[in-house]
N, C-alpha and C. Protein backbone atom coordinates (compact mmCIF):
# COMPACT_ATOMS: atom_id res chain seq x y z
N UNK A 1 -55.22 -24.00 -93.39
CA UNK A 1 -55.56 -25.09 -92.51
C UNK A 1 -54.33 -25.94 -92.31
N UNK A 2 -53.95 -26.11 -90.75
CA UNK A 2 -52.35 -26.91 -90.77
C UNK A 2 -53.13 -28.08 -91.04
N UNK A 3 -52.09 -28.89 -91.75
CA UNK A 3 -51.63 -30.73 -92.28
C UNK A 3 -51.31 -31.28 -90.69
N UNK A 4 -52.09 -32.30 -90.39
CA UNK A 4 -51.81 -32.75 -89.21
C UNK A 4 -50.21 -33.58 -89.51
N UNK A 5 -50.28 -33.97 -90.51
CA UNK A 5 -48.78 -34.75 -90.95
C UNK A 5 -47.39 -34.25 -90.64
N UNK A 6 -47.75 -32.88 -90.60
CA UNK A 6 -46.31 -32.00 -90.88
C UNK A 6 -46.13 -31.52 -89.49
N UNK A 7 -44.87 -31.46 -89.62
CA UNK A 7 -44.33 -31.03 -88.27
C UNK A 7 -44.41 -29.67 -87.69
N UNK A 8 -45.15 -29.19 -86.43
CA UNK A 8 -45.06 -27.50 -86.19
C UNK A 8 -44.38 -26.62 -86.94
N UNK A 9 -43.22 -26.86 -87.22
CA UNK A 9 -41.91 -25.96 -87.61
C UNK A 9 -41.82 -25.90 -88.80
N UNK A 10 -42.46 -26.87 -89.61
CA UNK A 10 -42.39 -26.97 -91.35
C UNK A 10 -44.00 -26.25 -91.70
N UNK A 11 -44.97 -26.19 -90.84
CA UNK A 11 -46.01 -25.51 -91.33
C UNK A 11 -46.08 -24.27 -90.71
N UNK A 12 -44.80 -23.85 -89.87
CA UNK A 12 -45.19 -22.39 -89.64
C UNK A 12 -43.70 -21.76 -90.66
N UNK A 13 -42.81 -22.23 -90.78
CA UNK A 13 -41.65 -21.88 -91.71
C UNK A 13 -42.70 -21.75 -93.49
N UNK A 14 -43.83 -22.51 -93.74
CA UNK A 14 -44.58 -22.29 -94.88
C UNK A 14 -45.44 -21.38 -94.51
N UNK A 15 -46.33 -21.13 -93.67
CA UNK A 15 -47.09 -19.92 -93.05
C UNK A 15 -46.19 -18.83 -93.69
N UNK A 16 -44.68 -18.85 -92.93
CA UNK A 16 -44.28 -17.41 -93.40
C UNK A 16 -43.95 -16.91 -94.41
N UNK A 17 -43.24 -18.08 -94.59
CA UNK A 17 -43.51 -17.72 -96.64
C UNK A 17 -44.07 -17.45 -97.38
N UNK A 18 -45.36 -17.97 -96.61
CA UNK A 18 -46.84 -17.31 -97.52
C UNK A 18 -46.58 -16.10 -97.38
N UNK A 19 -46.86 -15.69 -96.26
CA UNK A 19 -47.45 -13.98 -95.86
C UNK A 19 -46.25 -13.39 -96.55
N UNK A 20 -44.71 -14.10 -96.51
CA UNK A 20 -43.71 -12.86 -97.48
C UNK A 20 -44.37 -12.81 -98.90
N UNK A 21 -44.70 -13.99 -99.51
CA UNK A 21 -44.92 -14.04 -100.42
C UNK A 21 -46.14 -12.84 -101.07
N UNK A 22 -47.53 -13.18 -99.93
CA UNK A 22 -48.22 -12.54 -100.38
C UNK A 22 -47.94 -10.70 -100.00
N UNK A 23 -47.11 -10.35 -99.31
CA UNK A 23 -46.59 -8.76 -99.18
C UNK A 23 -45.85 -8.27 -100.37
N UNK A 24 -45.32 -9.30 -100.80
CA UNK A 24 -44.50 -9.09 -102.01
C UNK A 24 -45.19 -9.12 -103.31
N UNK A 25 -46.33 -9.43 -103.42
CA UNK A 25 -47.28 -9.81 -104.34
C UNK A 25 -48.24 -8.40 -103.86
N UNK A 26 -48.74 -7.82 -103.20
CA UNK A 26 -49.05 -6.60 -102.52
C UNK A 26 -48.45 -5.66 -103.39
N UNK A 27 -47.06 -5.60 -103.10
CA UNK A 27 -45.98 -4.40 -103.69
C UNK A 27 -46.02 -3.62 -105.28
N UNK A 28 -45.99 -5.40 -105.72
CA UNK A 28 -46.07 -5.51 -106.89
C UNK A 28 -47.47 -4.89 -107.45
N UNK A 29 -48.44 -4.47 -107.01
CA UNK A 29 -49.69 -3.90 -107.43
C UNK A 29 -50.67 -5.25 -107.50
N UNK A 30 -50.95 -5.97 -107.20
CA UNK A 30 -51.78 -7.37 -106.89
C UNK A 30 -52.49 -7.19 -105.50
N UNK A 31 -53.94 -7.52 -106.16
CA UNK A 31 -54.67 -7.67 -104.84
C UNK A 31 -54.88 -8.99 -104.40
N UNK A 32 -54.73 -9.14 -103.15
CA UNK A 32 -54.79 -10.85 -102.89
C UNK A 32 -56.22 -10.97 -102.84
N UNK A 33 -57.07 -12.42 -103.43
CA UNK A 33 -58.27 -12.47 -103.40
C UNK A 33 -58.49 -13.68 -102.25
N UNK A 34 -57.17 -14.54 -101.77
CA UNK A 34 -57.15 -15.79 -101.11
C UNK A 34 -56.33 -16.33 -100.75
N UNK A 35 -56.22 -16.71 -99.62
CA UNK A 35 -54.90 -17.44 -98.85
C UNK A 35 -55.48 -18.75 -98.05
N UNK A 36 -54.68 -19.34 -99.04
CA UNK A 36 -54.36 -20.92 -98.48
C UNK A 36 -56.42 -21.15 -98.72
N UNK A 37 -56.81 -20.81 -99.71
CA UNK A 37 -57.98 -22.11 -100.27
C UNK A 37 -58.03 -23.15 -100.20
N UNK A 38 -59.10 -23.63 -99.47
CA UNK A 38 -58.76 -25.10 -99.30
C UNK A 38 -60.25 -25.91 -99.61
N UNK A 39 -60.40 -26.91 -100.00
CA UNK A 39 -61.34 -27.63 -100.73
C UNK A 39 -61.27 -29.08 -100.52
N UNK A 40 -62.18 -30.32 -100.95
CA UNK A 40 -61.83 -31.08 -100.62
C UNK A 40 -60.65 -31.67 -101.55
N UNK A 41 -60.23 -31.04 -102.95
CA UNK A 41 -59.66 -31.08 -104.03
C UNK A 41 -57.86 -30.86 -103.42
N UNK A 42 -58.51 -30.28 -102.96
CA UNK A 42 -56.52 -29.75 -102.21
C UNK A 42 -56.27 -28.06 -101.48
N UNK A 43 -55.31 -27.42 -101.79
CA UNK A 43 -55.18 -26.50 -101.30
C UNK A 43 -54.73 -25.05 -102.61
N UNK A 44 -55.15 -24.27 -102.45
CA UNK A 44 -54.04 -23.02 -103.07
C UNK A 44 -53.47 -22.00 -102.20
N UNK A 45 -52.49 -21.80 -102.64
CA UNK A 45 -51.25 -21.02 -101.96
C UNK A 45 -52.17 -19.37 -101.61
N UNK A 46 -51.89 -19.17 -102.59
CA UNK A 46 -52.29 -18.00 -102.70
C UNK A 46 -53.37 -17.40 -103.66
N UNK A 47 -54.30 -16.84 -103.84
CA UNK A 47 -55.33 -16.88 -105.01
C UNK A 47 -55.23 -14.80 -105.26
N UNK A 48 -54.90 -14.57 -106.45
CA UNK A 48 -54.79 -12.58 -107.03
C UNK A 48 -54.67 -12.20 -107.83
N UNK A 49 -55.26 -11.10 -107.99
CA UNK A 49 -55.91 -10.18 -109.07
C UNK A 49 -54.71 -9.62 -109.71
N UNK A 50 -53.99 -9.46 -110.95
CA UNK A 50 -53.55 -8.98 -111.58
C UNK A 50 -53.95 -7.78 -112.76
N UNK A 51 -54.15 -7.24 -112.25
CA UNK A 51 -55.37 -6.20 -113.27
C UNK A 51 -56.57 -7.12 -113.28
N UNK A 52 -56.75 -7.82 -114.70
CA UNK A 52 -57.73 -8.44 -114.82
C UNK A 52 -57.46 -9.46 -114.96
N UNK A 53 -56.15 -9.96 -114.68
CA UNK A 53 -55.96 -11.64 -114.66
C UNK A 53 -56.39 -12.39 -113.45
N UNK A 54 -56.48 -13.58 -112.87
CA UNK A 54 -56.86 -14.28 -111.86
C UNK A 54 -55.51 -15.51 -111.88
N UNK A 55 -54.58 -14.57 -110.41
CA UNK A 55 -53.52 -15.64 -110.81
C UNK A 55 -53.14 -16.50 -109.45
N UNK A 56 -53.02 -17.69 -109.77
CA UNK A 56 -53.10 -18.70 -108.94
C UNK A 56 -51.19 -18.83 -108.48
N UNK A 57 -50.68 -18.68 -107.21
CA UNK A 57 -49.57 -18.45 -106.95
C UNK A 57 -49.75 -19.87 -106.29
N UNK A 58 -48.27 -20.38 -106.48
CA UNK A 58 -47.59 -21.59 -105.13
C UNK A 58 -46.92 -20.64 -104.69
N UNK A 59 -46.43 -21.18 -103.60
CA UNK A 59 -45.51 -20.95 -102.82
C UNK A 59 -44.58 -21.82 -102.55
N UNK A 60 -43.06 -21.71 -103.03
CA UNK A 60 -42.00 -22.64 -102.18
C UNK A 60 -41.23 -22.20 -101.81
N UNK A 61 -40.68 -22.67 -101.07
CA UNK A 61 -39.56 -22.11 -100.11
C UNK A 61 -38.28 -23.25 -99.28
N UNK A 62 -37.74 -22.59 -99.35
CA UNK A 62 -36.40 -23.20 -98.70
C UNK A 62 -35.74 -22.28 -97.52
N UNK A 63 -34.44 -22.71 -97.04
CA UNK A 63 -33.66 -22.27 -95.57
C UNK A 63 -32.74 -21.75 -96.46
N UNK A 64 -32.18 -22.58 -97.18
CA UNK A 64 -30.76 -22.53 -98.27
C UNK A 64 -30.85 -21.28 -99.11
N UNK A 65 -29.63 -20.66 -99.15
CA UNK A 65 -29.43 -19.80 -100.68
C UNK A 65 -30.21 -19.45 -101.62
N UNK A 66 -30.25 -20.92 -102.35
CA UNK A 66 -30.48 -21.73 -103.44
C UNK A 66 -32.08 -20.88 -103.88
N UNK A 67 -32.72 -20.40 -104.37
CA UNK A 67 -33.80 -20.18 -104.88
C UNK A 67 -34.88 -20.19 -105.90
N UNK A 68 -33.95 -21.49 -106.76
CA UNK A 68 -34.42 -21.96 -108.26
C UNK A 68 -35.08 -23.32 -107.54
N UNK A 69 -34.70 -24.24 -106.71
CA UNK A 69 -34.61 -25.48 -105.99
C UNK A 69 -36.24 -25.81 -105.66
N UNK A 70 -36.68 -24.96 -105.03
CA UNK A 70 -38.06 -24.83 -105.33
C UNK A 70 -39.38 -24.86 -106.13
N UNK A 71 -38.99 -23.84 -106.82
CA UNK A 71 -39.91 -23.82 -108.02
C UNK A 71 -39.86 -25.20 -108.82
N UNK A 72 -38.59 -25.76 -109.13
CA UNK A 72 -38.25 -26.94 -109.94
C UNK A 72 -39.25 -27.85 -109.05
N UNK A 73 -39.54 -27.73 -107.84
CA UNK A 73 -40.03 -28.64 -107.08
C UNK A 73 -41.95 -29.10 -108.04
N UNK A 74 -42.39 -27.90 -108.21
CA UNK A 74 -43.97 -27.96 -109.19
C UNK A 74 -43.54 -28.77 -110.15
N UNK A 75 -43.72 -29.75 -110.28
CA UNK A 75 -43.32 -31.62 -111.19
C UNK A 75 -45.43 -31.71 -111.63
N UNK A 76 -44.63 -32.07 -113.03
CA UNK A 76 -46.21 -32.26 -113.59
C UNK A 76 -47.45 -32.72 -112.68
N UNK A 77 -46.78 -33.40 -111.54
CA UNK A 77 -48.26 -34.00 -110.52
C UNK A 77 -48.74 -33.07 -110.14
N UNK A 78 -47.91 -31.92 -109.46
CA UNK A 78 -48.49 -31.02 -108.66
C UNK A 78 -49.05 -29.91 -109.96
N UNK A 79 -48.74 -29.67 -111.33
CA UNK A 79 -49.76 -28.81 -112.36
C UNK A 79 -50.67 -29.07 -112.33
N UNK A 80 -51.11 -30.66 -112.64
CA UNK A 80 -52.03 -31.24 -112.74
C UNK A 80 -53.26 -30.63 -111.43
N UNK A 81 -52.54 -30.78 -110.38
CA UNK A 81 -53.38 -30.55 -109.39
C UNK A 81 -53.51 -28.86 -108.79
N UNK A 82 -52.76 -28.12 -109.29
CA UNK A 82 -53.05 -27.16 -109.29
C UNK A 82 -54.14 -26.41 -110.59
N UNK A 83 -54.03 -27.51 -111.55
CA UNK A 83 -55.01 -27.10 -112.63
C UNK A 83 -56.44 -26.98 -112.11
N UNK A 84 -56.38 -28.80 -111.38
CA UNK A 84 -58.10 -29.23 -111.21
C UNK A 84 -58.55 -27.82 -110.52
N UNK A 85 -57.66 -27.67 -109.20
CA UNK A 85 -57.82 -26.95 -108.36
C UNK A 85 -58.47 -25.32 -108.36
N UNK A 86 -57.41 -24.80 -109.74
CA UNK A 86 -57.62 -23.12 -110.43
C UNK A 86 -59.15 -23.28 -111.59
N UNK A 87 -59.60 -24.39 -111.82
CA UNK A 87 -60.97 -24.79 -112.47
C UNK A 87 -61.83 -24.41 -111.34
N UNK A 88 -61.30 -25.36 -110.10
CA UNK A 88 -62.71 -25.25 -109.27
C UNK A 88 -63.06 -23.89 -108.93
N UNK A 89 -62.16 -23.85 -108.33
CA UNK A 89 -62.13 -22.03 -107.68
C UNK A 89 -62.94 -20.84 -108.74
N UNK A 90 -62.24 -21.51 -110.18
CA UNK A 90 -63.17 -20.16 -111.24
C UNK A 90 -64.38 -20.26 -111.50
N UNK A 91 -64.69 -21.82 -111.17
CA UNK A 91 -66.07 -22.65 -111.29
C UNK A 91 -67.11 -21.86 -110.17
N UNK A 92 -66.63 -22.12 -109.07
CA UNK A 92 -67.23 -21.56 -107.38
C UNK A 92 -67.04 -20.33 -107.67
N UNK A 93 -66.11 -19.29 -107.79
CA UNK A 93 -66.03 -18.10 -107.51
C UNK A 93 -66.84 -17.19 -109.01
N UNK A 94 -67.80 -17.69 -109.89
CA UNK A 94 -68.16 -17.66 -111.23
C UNK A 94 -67.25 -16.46 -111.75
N UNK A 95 -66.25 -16.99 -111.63
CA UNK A 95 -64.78 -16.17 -112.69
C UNK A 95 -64.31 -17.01 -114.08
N UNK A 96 -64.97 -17.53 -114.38
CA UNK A 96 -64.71 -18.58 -115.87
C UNK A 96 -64.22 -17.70 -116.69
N UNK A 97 -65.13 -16.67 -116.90
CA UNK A 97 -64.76 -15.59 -117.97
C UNK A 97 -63.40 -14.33 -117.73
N UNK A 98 -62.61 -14.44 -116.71
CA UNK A 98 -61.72 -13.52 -116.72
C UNK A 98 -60.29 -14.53 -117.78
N UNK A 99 -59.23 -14.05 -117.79
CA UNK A 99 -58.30 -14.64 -118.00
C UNK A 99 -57.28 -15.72 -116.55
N UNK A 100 -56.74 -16.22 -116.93
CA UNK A 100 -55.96 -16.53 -115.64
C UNK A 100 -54.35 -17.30 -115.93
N UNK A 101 -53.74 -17.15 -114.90
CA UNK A 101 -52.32 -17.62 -114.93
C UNK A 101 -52.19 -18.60 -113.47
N UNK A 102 -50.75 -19.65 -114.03
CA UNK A 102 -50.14 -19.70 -113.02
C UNK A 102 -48.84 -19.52 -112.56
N UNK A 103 -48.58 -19.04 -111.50
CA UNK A 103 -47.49 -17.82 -110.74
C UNK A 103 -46.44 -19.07 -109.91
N UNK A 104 -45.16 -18.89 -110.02
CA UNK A 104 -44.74 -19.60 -108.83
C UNK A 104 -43.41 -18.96 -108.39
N UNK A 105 -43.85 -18.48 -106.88
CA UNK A 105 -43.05 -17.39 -106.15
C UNK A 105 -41.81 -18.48 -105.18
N UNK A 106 -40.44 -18.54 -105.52
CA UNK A 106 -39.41 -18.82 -104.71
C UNK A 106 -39.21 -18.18 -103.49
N UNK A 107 -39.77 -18.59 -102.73
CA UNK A 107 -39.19 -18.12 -101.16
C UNK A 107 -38.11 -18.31 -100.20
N UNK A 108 -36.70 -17.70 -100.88
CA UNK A 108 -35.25 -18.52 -99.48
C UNK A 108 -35.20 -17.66 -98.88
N UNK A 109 -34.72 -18.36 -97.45
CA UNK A 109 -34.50 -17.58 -96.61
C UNK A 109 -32.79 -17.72 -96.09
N UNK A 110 -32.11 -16.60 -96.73
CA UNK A 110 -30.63 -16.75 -96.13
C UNK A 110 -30.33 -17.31 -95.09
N UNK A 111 -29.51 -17.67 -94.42
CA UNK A 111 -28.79 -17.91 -93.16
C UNK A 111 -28.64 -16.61 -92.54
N UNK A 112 -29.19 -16.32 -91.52
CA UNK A 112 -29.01 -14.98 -90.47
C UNK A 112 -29.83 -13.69 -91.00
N UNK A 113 -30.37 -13.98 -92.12
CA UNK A 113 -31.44 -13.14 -92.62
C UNK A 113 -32.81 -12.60 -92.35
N UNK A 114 -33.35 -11.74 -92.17
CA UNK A 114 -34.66 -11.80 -91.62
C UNK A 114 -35.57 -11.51 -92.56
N UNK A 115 -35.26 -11.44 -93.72
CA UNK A 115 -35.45 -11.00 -95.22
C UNK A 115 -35.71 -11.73 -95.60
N UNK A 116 -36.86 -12.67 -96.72
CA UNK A 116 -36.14 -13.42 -97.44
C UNK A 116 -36.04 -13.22 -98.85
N UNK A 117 -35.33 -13.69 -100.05
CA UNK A 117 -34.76 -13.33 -101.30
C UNK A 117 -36.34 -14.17 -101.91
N UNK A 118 -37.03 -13.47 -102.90
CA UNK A 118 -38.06 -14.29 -103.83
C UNK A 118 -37.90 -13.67 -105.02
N UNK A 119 -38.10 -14.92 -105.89
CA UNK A 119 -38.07 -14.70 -107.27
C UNK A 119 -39.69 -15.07 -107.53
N UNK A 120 -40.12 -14.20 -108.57
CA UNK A 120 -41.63 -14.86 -109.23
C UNK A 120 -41.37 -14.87 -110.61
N UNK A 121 -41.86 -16.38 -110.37
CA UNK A 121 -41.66 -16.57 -112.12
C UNK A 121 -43.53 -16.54 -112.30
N UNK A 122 -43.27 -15.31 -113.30
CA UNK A 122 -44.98 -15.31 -114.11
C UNK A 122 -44.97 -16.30 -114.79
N UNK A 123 -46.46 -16.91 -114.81
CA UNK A 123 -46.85 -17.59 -116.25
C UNK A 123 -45.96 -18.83 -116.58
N UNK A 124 -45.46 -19.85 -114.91
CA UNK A 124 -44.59 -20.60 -114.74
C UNK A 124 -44.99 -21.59 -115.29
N UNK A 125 -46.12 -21.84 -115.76
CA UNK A 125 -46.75 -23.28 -116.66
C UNK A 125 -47.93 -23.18 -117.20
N UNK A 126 -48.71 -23.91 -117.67
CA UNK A 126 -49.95 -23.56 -118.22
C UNK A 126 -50.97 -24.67 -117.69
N UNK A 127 -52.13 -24.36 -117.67
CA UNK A 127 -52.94 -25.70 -117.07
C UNK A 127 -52.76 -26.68 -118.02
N UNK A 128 -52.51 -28.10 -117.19
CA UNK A 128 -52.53 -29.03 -117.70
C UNK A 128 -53.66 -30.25 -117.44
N UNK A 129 -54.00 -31.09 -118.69
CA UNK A 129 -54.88 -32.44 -118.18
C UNK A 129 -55.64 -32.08 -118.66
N UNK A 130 -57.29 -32.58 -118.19
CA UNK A 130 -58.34 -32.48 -118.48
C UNK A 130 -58.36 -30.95 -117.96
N UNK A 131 -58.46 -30.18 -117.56
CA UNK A 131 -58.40 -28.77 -116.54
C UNK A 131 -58.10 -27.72 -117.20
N UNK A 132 -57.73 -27.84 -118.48
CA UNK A 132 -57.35 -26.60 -119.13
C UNK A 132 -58.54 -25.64 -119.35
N UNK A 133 -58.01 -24.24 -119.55
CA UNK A 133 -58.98 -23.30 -119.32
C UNK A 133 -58.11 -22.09 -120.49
């Protein structure tokens, strides 16, 4: 669902990142269960099956090189809220009982590239707050 806030070009430059993200998450043997969940709680990137894990992916991304710049960007506010968020979803989707992770996939996109370079860091934090699971 686009953010009326954000500018055309910053929510379709994140659009594509998703979809690299989630092709690349494809490759890797992951079935996607959800893209871009949205609730009144907030949003998830990406929602997939890891064998039997249930793993909750962000997505960040940049223009630049740089591909660590991102990920650093998930700052305890946004765990927090990706915690409440990976509760509700296991709550609604009655998945309480599988295991689950959270995933956070670097998306840059070189200069003149049509490619872009992603790193996934597994198991990039653990739920935090009241939300742990």
């Amino acid at each position: 669902m686009p953010s009326a806030g954000k500018p055309w070009w910053r929510r379709w430059f994140g659009s594509r990142s998703e979809r690299a993200a989630a092709k690349f998450l494809k490759r890797q043997g992951f079935r996607i269960l959800a893209r871009n969940f949205t609730c009144d709680l907030g949003e998830l990137d990406l929602v997939a099956l890891d064998a039997d894990c249930i793993v909750f992916a962000e997505v960040r991304s940049t223009e630049a090189g740089a591909s660590s710049r991102p990920a650093e960007s998930v700052d305890l506010a946004k765990q927090k809220r990706l915690s409440r968020l990976a509760l509700y979803y296991l709550q609604k989707k009655r998945l309480l009982n599988h295991p689950a992770r959270f995933d956070v996939l670097s998306v840059s996109w070189p200069e003149g590239s049509r490619q872009p370079t992603i790193q996934h860091i597994k198991n990039a934090f653990e739920a935090v707050g009241d939300y742990q699971f």
